[in-house]
N, C-alpha and C. Protein backbone atom coordinates (compact mmCIF):
# COMPACT_ATOMS: atom_id res chain seq x y z
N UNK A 1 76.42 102.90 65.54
CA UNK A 1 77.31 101.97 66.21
C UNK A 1 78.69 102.61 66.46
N UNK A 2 79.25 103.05 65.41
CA UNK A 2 80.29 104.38 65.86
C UNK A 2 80.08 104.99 66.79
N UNK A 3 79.40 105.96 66.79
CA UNK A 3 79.42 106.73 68.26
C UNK A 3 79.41 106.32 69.48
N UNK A 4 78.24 105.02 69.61
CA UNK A 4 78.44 103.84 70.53
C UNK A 4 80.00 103.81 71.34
N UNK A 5 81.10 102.90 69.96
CA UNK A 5 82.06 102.53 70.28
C UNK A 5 82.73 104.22 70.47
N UNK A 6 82.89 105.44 69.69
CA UNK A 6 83.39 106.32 70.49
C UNK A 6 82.94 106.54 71.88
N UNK A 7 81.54 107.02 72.19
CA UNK A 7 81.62 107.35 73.25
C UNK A 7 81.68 106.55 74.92
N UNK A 8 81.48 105.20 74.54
CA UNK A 8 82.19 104.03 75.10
C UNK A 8 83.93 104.71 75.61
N UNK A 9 84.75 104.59 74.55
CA UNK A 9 86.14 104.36 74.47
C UNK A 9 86.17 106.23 75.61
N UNK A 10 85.65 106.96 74.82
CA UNK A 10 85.79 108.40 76.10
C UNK A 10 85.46 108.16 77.00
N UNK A 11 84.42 107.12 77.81
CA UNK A 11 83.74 107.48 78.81
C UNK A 11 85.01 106.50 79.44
N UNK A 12 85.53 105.24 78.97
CA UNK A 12 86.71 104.47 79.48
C UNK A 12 87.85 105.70 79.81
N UNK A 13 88.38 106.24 79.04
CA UNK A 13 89.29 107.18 79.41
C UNK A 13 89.23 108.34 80.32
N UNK A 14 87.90 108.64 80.43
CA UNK A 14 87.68 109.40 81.95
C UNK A 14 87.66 108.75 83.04
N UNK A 15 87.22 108.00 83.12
CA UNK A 15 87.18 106.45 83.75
C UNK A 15 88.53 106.56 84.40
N UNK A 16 89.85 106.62 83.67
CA UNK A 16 90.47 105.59 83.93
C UNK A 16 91.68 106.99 84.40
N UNK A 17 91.42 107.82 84.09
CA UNK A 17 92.25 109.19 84.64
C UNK A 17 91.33 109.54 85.92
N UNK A 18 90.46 109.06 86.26
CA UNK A 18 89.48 109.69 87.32
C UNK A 18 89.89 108.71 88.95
N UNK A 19 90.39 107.54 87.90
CA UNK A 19 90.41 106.29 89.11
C UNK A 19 92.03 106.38 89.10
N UNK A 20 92.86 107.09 88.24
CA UNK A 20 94.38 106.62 88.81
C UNK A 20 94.89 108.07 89.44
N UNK A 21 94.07 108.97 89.32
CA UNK A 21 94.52 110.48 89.83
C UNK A 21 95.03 110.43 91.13
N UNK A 22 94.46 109.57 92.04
CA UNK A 22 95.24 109.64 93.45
C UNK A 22 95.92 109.24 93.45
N UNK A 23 96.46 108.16 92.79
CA UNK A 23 98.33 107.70 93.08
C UNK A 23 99.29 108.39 91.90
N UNK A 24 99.01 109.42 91.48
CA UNK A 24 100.00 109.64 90.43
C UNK A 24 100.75 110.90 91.17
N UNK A 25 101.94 110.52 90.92
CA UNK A 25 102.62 111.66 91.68
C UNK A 25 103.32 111.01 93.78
N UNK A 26 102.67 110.15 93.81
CA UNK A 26 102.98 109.22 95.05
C UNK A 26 103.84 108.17 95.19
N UNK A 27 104.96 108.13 96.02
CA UNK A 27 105.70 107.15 95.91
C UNK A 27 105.28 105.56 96.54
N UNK A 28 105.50 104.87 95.60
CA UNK A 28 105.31 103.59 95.94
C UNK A 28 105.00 102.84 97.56
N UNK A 29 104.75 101.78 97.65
CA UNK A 29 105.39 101.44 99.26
C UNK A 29 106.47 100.75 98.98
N UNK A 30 107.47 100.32 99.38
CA UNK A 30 108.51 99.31 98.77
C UNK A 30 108.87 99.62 97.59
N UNK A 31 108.81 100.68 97.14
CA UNK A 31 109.09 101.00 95.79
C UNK A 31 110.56 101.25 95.81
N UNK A 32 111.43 101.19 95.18
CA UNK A 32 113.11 101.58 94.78
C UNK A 32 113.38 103.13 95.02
N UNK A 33 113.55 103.77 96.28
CA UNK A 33 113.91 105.61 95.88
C UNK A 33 115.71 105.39 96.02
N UNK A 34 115.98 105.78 94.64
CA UNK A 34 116.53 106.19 93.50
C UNK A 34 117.98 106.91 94.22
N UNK A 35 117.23 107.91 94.52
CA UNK A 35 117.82 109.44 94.84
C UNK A 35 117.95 108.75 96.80
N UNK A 36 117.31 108.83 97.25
CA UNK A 36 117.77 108.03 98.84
C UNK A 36 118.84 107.44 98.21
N UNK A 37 118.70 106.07 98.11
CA UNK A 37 120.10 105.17 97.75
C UNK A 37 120.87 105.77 97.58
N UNK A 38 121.07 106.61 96.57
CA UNK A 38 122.35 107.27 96.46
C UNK A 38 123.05 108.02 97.51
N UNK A 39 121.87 109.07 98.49
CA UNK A 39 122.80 109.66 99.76
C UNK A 39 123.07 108.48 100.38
N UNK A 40 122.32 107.34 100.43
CA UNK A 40 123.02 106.83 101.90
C UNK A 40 124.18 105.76 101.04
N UNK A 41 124.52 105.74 99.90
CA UNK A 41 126.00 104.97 99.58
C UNK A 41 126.72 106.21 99.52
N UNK A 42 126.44 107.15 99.82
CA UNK A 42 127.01 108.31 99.54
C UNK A 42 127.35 108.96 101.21
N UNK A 43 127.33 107.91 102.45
CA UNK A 43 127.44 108.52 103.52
C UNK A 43 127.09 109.53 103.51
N UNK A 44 126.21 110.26 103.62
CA UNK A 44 125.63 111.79 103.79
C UNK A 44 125.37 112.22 105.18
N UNK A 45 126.11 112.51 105.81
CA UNK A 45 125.77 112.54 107.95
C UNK A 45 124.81 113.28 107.73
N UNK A 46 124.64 115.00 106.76
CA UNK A 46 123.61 115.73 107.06
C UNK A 46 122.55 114.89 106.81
N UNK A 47 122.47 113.74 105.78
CA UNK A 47 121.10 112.96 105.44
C UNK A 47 120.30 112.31 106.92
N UNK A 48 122.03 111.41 107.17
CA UNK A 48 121.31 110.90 108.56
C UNK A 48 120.86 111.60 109.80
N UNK A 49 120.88 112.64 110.01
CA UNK A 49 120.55 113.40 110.94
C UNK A 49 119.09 113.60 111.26
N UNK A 50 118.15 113.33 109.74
CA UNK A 50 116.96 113.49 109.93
C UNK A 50 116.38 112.25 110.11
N UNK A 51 116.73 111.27 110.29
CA UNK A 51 116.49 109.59 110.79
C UNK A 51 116.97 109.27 112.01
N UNK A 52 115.97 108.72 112.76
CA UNK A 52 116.41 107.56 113.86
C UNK A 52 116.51 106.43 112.97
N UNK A 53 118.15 105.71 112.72
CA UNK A 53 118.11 104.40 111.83
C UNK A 53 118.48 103.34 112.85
N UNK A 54 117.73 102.16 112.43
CA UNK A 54 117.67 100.62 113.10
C UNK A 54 118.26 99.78 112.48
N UNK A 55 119.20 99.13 112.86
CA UNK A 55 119.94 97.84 112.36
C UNK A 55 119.03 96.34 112.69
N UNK A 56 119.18 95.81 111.67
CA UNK A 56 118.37 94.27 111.94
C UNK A 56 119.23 93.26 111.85
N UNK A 57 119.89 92.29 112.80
CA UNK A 57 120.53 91.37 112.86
C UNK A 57 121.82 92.16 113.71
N UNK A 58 122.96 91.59 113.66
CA UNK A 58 124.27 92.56 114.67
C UNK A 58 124.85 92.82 113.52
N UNK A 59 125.63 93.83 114.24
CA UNK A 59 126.55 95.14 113.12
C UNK A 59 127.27 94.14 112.17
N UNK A 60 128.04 93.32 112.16
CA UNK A 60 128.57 92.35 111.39
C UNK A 60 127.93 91.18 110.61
N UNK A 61 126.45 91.48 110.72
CA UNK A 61 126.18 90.59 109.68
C UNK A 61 124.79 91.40 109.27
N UNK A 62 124.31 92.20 108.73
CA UNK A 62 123.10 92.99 108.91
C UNK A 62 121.99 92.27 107.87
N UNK A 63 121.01 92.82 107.56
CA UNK A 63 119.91 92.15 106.47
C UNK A 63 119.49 93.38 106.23
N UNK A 64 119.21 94.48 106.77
CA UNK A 64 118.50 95.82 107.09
C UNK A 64 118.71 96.91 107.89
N UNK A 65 118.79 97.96 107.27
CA UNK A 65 118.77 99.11 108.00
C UNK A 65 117.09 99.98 107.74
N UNK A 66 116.71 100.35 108.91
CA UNK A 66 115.43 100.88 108.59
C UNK A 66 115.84 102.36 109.17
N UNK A 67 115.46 103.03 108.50
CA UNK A 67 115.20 104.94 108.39
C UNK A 67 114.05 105.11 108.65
N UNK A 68 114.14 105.64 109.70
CA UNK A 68 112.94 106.42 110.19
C UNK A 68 112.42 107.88 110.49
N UNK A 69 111.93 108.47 109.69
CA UNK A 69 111.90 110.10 109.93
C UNK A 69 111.29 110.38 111.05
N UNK A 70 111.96 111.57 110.95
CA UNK A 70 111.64 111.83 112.94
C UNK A 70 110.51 112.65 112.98
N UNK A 71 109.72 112.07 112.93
CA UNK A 71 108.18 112.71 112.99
C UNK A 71 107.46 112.03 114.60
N UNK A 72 106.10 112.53 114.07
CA UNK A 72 105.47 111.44 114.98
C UNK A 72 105.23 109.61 114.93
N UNK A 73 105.26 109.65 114.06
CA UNK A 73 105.30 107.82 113.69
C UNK A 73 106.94 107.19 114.16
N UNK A 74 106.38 105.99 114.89
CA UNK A 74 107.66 105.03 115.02
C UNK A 74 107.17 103.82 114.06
N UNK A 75 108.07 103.52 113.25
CA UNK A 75 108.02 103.02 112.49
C UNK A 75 108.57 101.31 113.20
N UNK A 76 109.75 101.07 113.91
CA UNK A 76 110.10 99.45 114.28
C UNK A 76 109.36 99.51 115.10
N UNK A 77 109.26 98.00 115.33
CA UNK A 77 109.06 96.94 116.45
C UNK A 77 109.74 97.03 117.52
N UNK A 78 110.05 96.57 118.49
CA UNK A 78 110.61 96.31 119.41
C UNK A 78 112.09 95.61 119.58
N UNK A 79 112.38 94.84 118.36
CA UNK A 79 112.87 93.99 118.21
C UNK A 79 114.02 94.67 117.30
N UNK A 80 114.10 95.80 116.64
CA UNK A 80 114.73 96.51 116.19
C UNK A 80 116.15 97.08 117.43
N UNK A 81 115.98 97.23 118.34
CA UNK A 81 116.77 97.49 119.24
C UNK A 81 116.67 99.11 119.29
N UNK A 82 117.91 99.74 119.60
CA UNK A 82 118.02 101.09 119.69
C UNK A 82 118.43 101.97 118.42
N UNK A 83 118.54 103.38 118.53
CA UNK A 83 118.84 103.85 117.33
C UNK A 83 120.14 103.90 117.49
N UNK A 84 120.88 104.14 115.78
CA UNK A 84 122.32 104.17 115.88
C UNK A 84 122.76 105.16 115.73
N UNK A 85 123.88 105.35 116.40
CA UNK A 85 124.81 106.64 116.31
C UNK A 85 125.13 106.87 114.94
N UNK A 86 126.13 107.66 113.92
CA UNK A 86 126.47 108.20 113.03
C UNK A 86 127.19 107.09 112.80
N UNK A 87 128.15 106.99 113.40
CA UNK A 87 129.52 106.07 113.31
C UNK A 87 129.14 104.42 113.01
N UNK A 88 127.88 104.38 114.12
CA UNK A 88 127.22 103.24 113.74
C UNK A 88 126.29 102.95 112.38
N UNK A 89 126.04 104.00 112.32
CA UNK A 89 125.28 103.57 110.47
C UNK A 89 126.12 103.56 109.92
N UNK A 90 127.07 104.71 109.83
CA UNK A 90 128.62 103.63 108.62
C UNK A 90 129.09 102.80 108.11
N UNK A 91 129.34 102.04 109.65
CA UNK A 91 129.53 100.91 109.84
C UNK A 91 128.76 99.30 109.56
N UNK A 92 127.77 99.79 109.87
CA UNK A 92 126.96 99.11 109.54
C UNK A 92 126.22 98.74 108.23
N UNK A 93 126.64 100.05 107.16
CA UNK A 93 125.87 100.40 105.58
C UNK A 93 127.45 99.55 104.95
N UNK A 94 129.04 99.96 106.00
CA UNK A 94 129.85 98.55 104.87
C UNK A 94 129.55 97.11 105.21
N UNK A 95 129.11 96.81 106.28
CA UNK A 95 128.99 95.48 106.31
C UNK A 95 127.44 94.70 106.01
N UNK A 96 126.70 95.66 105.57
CA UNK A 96 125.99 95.19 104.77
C UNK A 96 125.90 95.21 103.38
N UNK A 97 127.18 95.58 102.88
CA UNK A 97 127.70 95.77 101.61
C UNK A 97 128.57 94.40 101.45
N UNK A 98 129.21 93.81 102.50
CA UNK A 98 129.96 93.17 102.77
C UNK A 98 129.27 91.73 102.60
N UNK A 99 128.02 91.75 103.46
CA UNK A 99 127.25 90.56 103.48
C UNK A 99 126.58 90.23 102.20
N UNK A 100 126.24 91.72 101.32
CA UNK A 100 125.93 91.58 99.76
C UNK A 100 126.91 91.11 98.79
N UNK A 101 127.92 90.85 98.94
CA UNK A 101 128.94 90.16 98.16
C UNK A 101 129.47 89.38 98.47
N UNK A 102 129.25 88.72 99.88
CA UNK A 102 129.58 87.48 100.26
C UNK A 102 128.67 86.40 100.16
N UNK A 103 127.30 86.93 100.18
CA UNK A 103 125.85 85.97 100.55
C UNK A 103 125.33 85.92 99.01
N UNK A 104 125.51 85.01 98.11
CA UNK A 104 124.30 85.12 97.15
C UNK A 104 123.48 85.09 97.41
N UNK A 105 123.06 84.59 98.29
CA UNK A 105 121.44 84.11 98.36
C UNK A 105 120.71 85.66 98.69
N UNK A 106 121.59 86.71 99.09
CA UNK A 106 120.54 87.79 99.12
C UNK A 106 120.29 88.26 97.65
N UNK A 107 119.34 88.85 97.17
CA UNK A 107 119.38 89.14 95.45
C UNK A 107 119.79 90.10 95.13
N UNK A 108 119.45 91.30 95.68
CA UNK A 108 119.85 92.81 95.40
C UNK A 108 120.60 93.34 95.98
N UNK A 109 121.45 94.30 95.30
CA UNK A 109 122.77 95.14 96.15
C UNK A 109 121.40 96.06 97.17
N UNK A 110 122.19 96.29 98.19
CA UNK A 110 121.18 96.96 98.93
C UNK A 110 120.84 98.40 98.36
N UNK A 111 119.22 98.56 98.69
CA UNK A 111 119.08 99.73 98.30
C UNK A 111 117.61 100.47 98.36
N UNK A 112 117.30 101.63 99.05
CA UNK A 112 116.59 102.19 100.11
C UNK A 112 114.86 102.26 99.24
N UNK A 113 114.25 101.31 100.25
CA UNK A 113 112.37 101.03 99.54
C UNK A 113 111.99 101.77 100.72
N UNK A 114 111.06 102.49 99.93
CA UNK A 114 110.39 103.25 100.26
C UNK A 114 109.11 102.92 101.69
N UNK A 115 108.92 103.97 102.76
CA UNK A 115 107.78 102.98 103.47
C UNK A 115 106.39 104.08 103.72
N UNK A 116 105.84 103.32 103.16
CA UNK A 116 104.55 104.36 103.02
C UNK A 116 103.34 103.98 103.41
N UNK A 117 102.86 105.18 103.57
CA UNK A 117 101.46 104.67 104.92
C UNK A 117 100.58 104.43 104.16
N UNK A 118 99.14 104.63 104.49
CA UNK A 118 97.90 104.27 103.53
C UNK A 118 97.48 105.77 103.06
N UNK A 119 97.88 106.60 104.12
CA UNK A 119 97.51 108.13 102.99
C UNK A 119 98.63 108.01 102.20
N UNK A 120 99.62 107.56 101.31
CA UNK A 120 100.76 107.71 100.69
C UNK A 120 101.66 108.83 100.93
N UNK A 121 101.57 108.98 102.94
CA UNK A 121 103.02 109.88 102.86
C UNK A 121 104.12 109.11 103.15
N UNK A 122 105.35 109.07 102.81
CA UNK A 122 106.68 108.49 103.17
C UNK A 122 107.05 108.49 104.63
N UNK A 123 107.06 107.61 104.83
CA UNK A 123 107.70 107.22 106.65
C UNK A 123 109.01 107.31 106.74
N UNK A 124 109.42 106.70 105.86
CA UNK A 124 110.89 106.17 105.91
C UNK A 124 111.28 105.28 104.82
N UNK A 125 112.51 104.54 104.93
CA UNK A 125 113.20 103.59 104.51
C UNK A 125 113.88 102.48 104.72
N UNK A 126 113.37 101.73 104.37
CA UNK A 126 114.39 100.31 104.62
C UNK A 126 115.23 100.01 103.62
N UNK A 127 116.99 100.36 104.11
CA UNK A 127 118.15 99.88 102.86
C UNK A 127 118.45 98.61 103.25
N UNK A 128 118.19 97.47 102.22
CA UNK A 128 117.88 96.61 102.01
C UNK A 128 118.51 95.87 100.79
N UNK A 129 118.87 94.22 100.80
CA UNK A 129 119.14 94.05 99.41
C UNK A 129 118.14 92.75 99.77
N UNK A 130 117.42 92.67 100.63
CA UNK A 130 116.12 91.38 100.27
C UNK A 130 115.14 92.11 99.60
N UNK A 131 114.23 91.10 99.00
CA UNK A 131 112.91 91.40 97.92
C UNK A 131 112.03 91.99 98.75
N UNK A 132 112.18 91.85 100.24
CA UNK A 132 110.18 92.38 100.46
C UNK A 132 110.81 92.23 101.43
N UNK A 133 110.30 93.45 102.37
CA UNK A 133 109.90 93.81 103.88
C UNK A 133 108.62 93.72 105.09
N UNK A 134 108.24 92.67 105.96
CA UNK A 134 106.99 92.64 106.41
C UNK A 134 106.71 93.90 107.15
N UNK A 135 105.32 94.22 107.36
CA UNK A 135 105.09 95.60 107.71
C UNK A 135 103.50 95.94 107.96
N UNK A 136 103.09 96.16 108.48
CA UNK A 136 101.84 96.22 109.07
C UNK A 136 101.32 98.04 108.66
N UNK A 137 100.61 98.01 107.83
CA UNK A 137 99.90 99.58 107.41
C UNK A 137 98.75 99.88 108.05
N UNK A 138 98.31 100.33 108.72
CA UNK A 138 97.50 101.00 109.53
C UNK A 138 96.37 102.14 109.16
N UNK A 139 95.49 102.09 109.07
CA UNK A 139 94.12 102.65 108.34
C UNK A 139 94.58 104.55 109.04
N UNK A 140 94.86 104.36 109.99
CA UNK A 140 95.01 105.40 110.86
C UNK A 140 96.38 106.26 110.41
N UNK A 141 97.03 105.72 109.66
CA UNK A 141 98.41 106.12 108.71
C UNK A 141 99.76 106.03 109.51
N UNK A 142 99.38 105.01 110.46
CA UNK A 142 100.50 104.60 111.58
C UNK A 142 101.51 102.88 110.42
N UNK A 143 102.30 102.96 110.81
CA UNK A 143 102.68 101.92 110.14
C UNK A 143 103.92 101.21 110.77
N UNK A 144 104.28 99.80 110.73
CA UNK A 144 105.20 99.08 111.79
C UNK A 144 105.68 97.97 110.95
N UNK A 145 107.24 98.41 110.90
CA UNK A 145 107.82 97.96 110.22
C UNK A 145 108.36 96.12 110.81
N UNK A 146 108.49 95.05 110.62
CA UNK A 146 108.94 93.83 111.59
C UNK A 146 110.38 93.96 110.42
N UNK A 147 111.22 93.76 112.02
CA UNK A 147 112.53 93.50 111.39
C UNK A 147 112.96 91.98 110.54
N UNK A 148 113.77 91.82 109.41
CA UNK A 148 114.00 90.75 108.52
C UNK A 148 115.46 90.28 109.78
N UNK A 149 115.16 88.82 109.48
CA UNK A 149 116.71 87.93 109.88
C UNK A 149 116.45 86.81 108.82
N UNK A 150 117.84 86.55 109.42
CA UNK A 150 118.75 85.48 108.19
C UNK A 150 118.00 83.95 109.00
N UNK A 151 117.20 83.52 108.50
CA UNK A 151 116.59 82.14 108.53
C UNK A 151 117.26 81.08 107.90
N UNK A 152 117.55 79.77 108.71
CA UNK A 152 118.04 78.90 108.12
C UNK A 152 116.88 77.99 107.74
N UNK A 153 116.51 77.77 105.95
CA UNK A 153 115.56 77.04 105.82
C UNK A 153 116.59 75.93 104.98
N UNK A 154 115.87 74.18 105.64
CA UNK A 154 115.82 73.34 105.15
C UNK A 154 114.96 73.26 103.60
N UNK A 155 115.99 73.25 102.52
CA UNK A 155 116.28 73.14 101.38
C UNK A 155 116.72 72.10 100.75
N UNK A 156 116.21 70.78 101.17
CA UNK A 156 117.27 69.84 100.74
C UNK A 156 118.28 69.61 101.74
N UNK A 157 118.01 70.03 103.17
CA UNK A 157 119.17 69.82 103.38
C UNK A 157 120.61 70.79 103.23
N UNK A 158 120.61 71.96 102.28
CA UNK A 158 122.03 72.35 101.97
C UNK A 158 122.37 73.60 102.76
N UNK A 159 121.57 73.99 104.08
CA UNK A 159 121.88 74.98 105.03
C UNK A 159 121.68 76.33 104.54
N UNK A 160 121.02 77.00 103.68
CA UNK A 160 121.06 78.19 102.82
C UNK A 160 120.45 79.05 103.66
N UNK A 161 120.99 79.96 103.44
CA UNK A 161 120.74 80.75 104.81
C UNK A 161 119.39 81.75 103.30
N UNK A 162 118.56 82.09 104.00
CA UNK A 162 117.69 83.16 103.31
C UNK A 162 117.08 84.28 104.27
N UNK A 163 116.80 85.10 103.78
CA UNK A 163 115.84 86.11 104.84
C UNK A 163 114.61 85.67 105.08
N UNK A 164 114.11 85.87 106.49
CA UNK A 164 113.03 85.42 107.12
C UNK A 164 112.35 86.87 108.05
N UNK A 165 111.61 86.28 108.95
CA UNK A 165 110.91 87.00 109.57
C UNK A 165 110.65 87.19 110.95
N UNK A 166 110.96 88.23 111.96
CA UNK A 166 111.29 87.42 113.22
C UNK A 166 110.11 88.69 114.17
């Protein structure tokens, strides 16, 4: 009955290194990168240079900035608008700093989730201080990001503005 339960408990542990080996070492989708966040509170122009970045909502009130590496994948929608100049992501990374300390209702200081395809390579980033980004993953390792806006949901009544989906 011992050996039973040993070789049970080994055959679980091959098992279980055999089935997590492909994601180890892979970054999340929406996962928190760490080290991003920091260049982009860190204005880094050489950083932005390797992104076409998208603003979601107008420069003065933002919800999202999406980073997009300049590969072959386009990562927005349509609805994203155009890419921004240098001056314009600046601008746009204080006043969504701005809207993070004015808006409780967003939860998190903003800060750059990861966007990853179904082979787990990195697309890009969305700097962000909402919980979750909608996004369409693609078998084909294409992936499409839908831009977040500020939704006014009836709550009682008390006008609370939250992030939505447009």
């Amino acid at each position: 009955m011992k050996k039973l339960i040993v070789s049970f408990f080994v055959m679980f542990l091959v098992y279980a290194i055999i089935a997590l080996n492909p994601v180890w070492g892979q970054e999340r989708n929406l996962g928190v990168n760490k080290a991003v966040t920091a260049q982009i509170r860190a204005l880094d122009r050489e950083f932005f240079r390797g992104f076409d970045v998208y603003l979601a909502e107008v420069e003065m009130a933002p919800t999202a900035l999406l980073f997009d590496i300049k590969d072959d994948y386009h990562l927005p929608t349509r609805f994203w608008g155009d890419s921004l100049s240098e001056e314009e992501i600046i601008s746009a990374l204080s006043w969504l700093d701005v809207q993070y300390n004015d808006n409780k209702t967003i939860p998190f200081k903003p800060r750059a989730l990861n966007v990853v395809n179904l082979k787990g390579e990195v697309l890009g980033y969305c700097y962000t201080g909402l919980n979750s980004v909608l996004m369409d993953r693609k078998k084909d390792g294409s992936v499409t990001v839908f831009r977040p806006t500020a939704q006014s949901l009836d709550r009682g009544g008390d006008g609370v503005i939250l992030p939505g989906v447009h």
